[in-house]
N, C-alpha and C. Protein backbone atom coordinates (compact mmCIF):
# COMPACT_ATOMS: atom_id res chain seq x y z
N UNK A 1 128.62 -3.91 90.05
CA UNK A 1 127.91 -4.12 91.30
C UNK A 1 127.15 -2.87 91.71
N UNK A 2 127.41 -1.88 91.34
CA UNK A 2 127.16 -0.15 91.66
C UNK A 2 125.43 -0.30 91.34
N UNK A 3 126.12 -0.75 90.02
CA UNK A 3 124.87 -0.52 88.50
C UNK A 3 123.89 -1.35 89.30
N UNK A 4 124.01 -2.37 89.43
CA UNK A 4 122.92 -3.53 90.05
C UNK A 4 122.39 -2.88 91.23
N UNK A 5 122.99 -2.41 92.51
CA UNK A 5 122.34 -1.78 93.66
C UNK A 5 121.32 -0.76 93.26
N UNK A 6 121.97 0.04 92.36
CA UNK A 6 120.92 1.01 91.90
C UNK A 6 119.51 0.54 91.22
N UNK A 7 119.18 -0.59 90.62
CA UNK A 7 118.43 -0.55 89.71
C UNK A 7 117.76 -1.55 91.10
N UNK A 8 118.50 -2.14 91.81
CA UNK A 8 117.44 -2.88 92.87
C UNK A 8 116.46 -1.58 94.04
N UNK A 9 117.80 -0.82 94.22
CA UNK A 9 116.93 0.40 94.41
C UNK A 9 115.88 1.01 93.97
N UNK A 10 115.88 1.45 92.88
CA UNK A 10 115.07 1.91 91.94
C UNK A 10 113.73 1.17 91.95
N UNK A 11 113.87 -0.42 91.61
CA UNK A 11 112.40 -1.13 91.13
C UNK A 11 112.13 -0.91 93.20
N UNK A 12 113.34 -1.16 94.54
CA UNK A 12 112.22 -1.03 95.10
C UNK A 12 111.85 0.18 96.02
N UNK A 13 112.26 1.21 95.71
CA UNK A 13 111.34 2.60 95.26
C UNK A 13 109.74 2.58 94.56
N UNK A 14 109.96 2.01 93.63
CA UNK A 14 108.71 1.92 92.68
C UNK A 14 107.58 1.38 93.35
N UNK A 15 108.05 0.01 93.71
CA UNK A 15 107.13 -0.82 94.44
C UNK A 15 106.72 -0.10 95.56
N UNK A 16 107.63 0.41 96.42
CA UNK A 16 107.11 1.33 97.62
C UNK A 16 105.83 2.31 97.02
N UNK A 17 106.54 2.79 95.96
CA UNK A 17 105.30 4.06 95.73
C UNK A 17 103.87 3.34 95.21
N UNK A 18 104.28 2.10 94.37
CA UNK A 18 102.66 1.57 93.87
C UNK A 18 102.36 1.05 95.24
N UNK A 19 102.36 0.22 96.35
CA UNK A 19 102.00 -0.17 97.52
C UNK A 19 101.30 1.21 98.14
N UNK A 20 102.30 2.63 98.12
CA UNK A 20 101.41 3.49 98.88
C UNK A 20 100.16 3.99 98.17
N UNK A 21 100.45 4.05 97.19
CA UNK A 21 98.86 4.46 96.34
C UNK A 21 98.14 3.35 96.45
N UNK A 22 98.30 2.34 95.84
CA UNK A 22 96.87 1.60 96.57
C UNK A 22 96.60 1.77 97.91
N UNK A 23 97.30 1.81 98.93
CA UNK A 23 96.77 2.26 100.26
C UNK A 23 95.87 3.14 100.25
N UNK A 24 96.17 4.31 99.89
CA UNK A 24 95.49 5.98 99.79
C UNK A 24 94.20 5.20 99.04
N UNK A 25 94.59 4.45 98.09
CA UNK A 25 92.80 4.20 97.07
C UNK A 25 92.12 3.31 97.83
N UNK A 26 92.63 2.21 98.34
CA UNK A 26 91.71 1.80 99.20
C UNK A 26 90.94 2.54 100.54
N UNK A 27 91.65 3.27 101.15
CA UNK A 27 91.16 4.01 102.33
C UNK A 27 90.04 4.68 102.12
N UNK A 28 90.34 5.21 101.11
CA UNK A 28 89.21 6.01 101.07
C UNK A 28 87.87 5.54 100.54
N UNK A 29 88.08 4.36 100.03
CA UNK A 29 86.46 4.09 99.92
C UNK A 29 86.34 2.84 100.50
N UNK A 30 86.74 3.22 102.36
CA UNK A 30 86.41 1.98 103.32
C UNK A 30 85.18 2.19 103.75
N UNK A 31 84.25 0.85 104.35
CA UNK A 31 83.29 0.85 104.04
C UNK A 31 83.02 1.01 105.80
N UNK A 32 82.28 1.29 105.86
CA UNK A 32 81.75 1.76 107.50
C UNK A 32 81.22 1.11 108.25
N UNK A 33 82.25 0.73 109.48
CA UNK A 33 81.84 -0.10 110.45
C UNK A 33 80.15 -0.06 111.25
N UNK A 34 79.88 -1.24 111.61
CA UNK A 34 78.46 -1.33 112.05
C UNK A 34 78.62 -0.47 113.56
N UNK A 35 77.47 0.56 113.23
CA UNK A 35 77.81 1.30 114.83
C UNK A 35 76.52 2.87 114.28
N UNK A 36 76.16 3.82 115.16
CA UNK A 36 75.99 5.32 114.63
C UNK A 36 76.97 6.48 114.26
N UNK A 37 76.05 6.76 113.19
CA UNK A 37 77.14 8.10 112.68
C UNK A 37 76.20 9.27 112.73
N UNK A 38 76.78 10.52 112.83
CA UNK A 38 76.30 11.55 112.54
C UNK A 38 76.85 11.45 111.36
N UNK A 39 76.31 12.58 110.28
CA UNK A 39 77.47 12.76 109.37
C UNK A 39 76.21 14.28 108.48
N UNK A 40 77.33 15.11 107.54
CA UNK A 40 76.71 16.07 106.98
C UNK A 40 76.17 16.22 105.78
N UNK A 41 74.51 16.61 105.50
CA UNK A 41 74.08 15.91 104.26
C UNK A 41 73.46 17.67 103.69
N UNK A 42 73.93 17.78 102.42
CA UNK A 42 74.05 18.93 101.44
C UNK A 42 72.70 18.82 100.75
N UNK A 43 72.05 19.44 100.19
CA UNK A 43 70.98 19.06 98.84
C UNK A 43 71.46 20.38 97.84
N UNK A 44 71.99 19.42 96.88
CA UNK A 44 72.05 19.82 95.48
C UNK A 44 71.22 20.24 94.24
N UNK A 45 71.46 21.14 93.50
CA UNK A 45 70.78 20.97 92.22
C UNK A 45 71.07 20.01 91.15
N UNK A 46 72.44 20.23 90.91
CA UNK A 46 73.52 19.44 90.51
C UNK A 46 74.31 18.25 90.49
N UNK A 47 74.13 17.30 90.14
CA UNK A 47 75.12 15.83 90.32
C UNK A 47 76.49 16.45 91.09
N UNK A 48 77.17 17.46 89.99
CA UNK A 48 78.29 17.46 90.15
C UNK A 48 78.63 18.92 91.86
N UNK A 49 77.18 18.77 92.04
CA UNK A 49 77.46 19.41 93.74
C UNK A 49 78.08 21.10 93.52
N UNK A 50 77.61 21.58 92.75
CA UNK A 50 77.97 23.16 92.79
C UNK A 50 76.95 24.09 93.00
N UNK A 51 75.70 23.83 92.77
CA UNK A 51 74.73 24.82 93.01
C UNK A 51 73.51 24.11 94.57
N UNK A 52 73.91 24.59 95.57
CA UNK A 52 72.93 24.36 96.30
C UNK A 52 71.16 24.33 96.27
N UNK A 53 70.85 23.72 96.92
CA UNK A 53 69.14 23.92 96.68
C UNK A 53 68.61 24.30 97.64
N UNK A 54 67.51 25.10 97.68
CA UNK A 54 66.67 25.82 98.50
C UNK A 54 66.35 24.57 99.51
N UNK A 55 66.16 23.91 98.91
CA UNK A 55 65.35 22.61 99.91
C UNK A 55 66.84 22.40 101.13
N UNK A 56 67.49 22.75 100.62
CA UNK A 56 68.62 22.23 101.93
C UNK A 56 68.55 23.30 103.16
N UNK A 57 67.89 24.59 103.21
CA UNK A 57 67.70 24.87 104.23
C UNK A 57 66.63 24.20 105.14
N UNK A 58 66.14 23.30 104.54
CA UNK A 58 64.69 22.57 105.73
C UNK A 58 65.46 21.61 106.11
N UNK A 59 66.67 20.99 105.56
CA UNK A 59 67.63 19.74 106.48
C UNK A 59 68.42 19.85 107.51
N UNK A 60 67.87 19.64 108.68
CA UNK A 60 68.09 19.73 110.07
C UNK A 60 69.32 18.95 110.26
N UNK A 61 69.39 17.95 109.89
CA UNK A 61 70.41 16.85 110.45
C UNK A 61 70.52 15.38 109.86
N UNK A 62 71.18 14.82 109.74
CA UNK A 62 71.02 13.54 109.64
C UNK A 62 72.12 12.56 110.13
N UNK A 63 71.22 11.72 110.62
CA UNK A 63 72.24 10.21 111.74
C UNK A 63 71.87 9.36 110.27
N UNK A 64 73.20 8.17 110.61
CA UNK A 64 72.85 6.50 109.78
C UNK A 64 73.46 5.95 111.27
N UNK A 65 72.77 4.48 111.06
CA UNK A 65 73.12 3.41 111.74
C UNK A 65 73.24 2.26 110.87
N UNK A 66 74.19 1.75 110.79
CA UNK A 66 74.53 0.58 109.84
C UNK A 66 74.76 -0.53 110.65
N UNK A 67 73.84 -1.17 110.01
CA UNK A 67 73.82 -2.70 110.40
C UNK A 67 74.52 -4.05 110.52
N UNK A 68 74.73 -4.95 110.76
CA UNK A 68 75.42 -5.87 110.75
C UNK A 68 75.59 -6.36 109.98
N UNK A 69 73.98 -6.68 109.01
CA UNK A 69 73.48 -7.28 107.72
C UNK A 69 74.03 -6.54 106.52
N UNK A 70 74.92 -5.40 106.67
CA UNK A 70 75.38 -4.75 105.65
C UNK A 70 74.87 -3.91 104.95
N UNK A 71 73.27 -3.30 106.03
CA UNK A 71 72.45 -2.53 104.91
C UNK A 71 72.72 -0.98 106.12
N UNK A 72 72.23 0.00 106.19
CA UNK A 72 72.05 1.09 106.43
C UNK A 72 70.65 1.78 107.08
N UNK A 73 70.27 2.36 108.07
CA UNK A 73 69.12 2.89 107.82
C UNK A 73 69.72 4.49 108.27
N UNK A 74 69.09 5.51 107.48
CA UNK A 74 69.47 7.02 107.47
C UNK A 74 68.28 7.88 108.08
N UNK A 75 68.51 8.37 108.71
CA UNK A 75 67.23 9.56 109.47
C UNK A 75 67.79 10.87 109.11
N UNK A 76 66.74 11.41 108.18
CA UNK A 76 66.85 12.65 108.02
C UNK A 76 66.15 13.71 108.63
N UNK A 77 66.38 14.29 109.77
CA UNK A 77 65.19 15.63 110.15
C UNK A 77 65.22 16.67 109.49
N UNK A 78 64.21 17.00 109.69
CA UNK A 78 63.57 18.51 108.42
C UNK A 78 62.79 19.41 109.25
N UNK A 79 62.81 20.37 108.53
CA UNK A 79 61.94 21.67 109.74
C UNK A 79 61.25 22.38 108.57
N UNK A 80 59.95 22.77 108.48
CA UNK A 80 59.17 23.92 107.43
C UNK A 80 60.37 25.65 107.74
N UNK A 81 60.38 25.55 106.14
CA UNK A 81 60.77 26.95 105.38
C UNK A 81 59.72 27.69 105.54
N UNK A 82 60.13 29.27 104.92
CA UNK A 82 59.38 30.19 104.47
C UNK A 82 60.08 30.35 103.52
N UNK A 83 59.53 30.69 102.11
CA UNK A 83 59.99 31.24 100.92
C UNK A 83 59.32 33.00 100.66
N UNK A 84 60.52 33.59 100.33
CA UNK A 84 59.76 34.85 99.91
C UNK A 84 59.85 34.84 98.18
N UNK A 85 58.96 35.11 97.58
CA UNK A 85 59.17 35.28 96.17
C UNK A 85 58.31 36.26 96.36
N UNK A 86 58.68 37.76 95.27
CA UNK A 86 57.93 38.57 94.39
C UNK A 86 56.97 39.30 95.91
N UNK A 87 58.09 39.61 97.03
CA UNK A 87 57.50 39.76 98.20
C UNK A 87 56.21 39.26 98.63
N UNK A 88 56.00 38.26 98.33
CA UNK A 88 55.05 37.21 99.07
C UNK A 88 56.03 35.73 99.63
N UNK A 89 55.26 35.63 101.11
CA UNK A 89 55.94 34.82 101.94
C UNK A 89 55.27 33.48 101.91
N UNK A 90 55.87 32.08 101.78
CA UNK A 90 55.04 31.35 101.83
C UNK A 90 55.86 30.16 102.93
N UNK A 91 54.81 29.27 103.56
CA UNK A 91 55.73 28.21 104.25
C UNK A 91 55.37 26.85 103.55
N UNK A 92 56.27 26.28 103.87
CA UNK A 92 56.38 24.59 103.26
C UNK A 92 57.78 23.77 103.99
N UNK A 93 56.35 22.65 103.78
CA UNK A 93 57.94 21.28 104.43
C UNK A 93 57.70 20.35 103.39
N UNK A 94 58.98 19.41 103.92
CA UNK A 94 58.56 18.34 103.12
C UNK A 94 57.80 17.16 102.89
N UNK A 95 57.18 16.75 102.24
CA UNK A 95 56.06 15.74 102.55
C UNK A 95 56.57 14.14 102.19
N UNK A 96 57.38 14.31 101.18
CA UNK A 96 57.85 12.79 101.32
C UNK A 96 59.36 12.78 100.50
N UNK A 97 59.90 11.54 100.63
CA UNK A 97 61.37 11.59 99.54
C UNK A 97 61.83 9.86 99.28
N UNK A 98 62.18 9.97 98.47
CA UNK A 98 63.23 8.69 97.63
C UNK A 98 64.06 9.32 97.47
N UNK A 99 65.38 8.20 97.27
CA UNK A 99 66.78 8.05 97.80
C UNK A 99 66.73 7.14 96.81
N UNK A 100 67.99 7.63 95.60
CA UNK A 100 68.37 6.24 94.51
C UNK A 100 69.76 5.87 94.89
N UNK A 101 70.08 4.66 95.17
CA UNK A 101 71.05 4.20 95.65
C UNK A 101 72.28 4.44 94.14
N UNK A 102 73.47 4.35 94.17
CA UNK A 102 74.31 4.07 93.14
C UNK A 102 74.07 3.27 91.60
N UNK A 103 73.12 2.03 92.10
CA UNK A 103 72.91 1.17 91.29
C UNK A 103 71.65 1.36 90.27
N UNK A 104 70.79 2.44 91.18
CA UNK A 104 69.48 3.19 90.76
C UNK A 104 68.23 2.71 91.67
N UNK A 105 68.46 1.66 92.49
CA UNK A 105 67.15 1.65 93.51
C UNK A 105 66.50 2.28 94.33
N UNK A 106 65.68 1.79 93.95
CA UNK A 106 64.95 3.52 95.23
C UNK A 106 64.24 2.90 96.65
N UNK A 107 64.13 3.94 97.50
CA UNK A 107 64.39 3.65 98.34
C UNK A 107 63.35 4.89 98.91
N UNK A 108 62.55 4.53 99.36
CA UNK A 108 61.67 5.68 100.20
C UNK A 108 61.59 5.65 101.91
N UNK A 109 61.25 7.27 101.75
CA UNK A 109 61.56 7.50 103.44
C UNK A 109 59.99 7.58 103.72
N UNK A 110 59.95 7.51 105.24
CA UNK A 110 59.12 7.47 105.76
C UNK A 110 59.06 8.55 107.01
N UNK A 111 57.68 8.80 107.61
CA UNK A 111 57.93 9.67 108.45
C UNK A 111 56.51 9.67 109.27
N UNK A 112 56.91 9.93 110.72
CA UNK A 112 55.46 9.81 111.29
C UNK A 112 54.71 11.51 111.63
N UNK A 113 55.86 12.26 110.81
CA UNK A 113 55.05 13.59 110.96
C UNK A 113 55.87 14.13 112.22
N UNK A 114 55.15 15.56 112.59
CA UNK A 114 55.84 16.46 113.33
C UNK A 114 56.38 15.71 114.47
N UNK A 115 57.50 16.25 114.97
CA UNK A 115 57.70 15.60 116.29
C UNK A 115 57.57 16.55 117.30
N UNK A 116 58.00 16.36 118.90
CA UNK A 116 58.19 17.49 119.89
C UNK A 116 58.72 18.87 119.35
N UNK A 117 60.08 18.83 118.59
CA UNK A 117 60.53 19.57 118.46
C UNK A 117 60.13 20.58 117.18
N UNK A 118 58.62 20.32 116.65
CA UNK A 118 58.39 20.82 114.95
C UNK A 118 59.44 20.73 114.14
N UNK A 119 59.72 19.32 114.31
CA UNK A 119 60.31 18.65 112.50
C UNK A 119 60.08 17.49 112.20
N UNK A 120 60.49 16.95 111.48
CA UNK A 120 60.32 16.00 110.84
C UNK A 120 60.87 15.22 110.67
N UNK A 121 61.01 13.78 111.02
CA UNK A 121 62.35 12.87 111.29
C UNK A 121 61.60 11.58 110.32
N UNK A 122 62.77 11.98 108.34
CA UNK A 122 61.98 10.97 107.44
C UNK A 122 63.04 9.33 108.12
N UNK A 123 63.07 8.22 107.64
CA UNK A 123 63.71 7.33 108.26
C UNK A 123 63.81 6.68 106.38
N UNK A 124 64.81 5.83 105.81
CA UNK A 124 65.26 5.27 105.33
C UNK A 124 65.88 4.01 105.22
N UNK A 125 65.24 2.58 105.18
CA UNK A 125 65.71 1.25 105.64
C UNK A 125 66.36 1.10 104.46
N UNK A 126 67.02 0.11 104.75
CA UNK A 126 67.50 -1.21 104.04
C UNK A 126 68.91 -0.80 102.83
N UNK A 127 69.00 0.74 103.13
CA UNK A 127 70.41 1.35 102.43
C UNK A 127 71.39 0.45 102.24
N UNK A 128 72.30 0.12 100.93
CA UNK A 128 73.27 -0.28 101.03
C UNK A 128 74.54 0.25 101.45
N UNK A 129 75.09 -0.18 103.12
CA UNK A 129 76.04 0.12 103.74
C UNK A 129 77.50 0.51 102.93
N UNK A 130 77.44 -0.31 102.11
CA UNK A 130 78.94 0.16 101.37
C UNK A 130 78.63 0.93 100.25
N UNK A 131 77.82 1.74 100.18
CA UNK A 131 77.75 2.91 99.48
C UNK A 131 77.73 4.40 99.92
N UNK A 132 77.91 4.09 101.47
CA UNK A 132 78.21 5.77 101.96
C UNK A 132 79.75 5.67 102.40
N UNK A 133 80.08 6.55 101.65
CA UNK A 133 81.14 6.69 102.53
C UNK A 133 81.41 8.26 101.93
N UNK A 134 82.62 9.43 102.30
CA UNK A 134 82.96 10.08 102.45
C UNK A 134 83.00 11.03 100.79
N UNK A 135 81.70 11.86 100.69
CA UNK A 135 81.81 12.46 99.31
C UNK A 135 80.74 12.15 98.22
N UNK A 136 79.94 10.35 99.22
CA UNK A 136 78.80 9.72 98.67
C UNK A 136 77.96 10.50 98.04
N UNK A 137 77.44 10.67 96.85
CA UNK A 137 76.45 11.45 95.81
C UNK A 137 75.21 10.51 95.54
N UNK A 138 74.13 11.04 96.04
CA UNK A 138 72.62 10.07 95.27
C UNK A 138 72.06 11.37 95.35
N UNK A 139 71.06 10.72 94.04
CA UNK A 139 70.04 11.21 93.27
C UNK A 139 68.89 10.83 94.10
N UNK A 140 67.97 11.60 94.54
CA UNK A 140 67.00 12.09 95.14
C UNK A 140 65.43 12.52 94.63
N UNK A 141 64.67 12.25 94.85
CA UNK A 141 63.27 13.35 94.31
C UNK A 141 62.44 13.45 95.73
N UNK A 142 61.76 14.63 95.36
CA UNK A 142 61.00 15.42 96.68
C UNK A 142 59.98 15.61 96.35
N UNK A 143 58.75 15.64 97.19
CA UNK A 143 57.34 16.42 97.47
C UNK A 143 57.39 17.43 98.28
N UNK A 144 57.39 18.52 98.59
CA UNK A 144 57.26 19.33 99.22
C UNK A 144 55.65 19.96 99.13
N UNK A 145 55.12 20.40 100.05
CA UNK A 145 53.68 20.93 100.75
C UNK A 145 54.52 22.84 101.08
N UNK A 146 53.34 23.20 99.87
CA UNK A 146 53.94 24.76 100.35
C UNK A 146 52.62 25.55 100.30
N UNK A 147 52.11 25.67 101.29
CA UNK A 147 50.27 26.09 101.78
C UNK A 147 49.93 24.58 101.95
N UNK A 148 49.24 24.54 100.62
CA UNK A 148 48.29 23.45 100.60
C UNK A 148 48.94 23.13 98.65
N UNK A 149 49.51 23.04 98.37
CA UNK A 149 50.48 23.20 97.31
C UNK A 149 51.41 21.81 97.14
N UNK A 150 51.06 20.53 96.62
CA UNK A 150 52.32 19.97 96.43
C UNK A 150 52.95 20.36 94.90
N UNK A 151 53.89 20.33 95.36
CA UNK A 151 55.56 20.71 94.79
C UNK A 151 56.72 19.55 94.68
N UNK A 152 56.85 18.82 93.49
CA UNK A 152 57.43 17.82 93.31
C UNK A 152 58.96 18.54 92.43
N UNK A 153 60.29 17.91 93.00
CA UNK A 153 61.42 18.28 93.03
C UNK A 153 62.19 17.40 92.56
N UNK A 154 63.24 17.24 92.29
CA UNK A 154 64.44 16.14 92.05
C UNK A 154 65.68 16.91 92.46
N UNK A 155 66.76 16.49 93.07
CA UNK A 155 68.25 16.66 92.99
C UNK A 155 69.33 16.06 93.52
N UNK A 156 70.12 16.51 94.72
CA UNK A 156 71.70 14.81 94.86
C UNK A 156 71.62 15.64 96.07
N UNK A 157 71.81 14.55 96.63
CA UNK A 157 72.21 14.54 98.03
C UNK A 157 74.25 14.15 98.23
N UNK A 158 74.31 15.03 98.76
CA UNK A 158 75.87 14.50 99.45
C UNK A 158 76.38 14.41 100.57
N UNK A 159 76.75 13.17 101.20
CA UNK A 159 77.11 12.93 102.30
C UNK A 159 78.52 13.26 102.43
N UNK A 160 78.82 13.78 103.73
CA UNK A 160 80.20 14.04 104.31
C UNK A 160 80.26 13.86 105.74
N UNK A 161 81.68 14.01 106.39
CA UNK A 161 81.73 13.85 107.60
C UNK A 161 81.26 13.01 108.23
N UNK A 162 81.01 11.74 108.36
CA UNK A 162 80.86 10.87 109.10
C UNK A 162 81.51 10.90 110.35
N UNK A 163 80.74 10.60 111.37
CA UNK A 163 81.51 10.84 113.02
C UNK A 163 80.81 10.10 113.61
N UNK A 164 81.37 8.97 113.88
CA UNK A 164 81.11 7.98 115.01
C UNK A 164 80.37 8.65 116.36
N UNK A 165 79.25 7.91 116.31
CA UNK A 165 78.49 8.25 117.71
C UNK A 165 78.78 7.59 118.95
């Protein structure tokens, strides 16, 4: 009878622990209620998010608002750099961007140009909502305007911190 308690113990131990790991795996890639978020967006060189890119000092901020319909729209504001190279100073913003979703669709931003505040607020429709969530990685390409200079770029964007507005 000893022997038997133990081994009912045992399998339900086990079960406890597989129940809590799927918990932990599901949580974390829950998908985000319809509402605004702030949240914090990186620009990469790198997929794997280790070498920052120059271009991420012109990223001001970025809100999503996710929709009901299950899609996303993302506002990114931007502000013009100065670059110094080879002690010459130069300024540039950005002039336009695509956003490849997970699956590889692209997705272009839009922008009506400077605002009050001299930046730039690009806008992004029709995002698929259950692809941001916490750590989210897309592949990106850029135009940037540096004088009178376009400057075409590629690299990953990563989202973090999401915070309910």
């Amino acid at each position: 009878m000893k022997k038997l308690f133990k081994k009912f113990a045992a399998i339900g131990m086990a079960a406890m622990m597989i129940m809590a790991m799927g918990v932990t795996t599901f949580a974390a890639e829950e998908t985000l209620a319809a509402g605004n978020y702030s949240v914090d967006t990186a620009l990469y060189k790198d997929e794997a998010c280790t070498e920052i890119s120059m271009g991420d000092d012109a990223l001001v901020s970025t809100a999503v608002t996710v929709n009901n319909d299950g899609t996303a729209t993302i506002y990114f504001t931007t502000k013009d750099i100065e670059v110094t190279r080879l002690g010459i100073t130069v300024t540039g913003h950005l002039k336009s961007m695509m956003i490849y979703d997970a699956n590889g669709t692209a997705y272009s931003a839009t922008t009506e140009g400077k605002n009050d505040n001299d930046q730039y607020v690009f806008t992004v429709q029709g995002f698929p909502a259950d692809q941001l969530n916490e750590g989210a990685v897309f592949s990106a390409s850029f135009e940037a305007n540096v004088i009178i200079i376009p400057v075409n770029m590629s690299g990953y964007m990563k989202f973090t911190n999401f915070v309910a507005q």
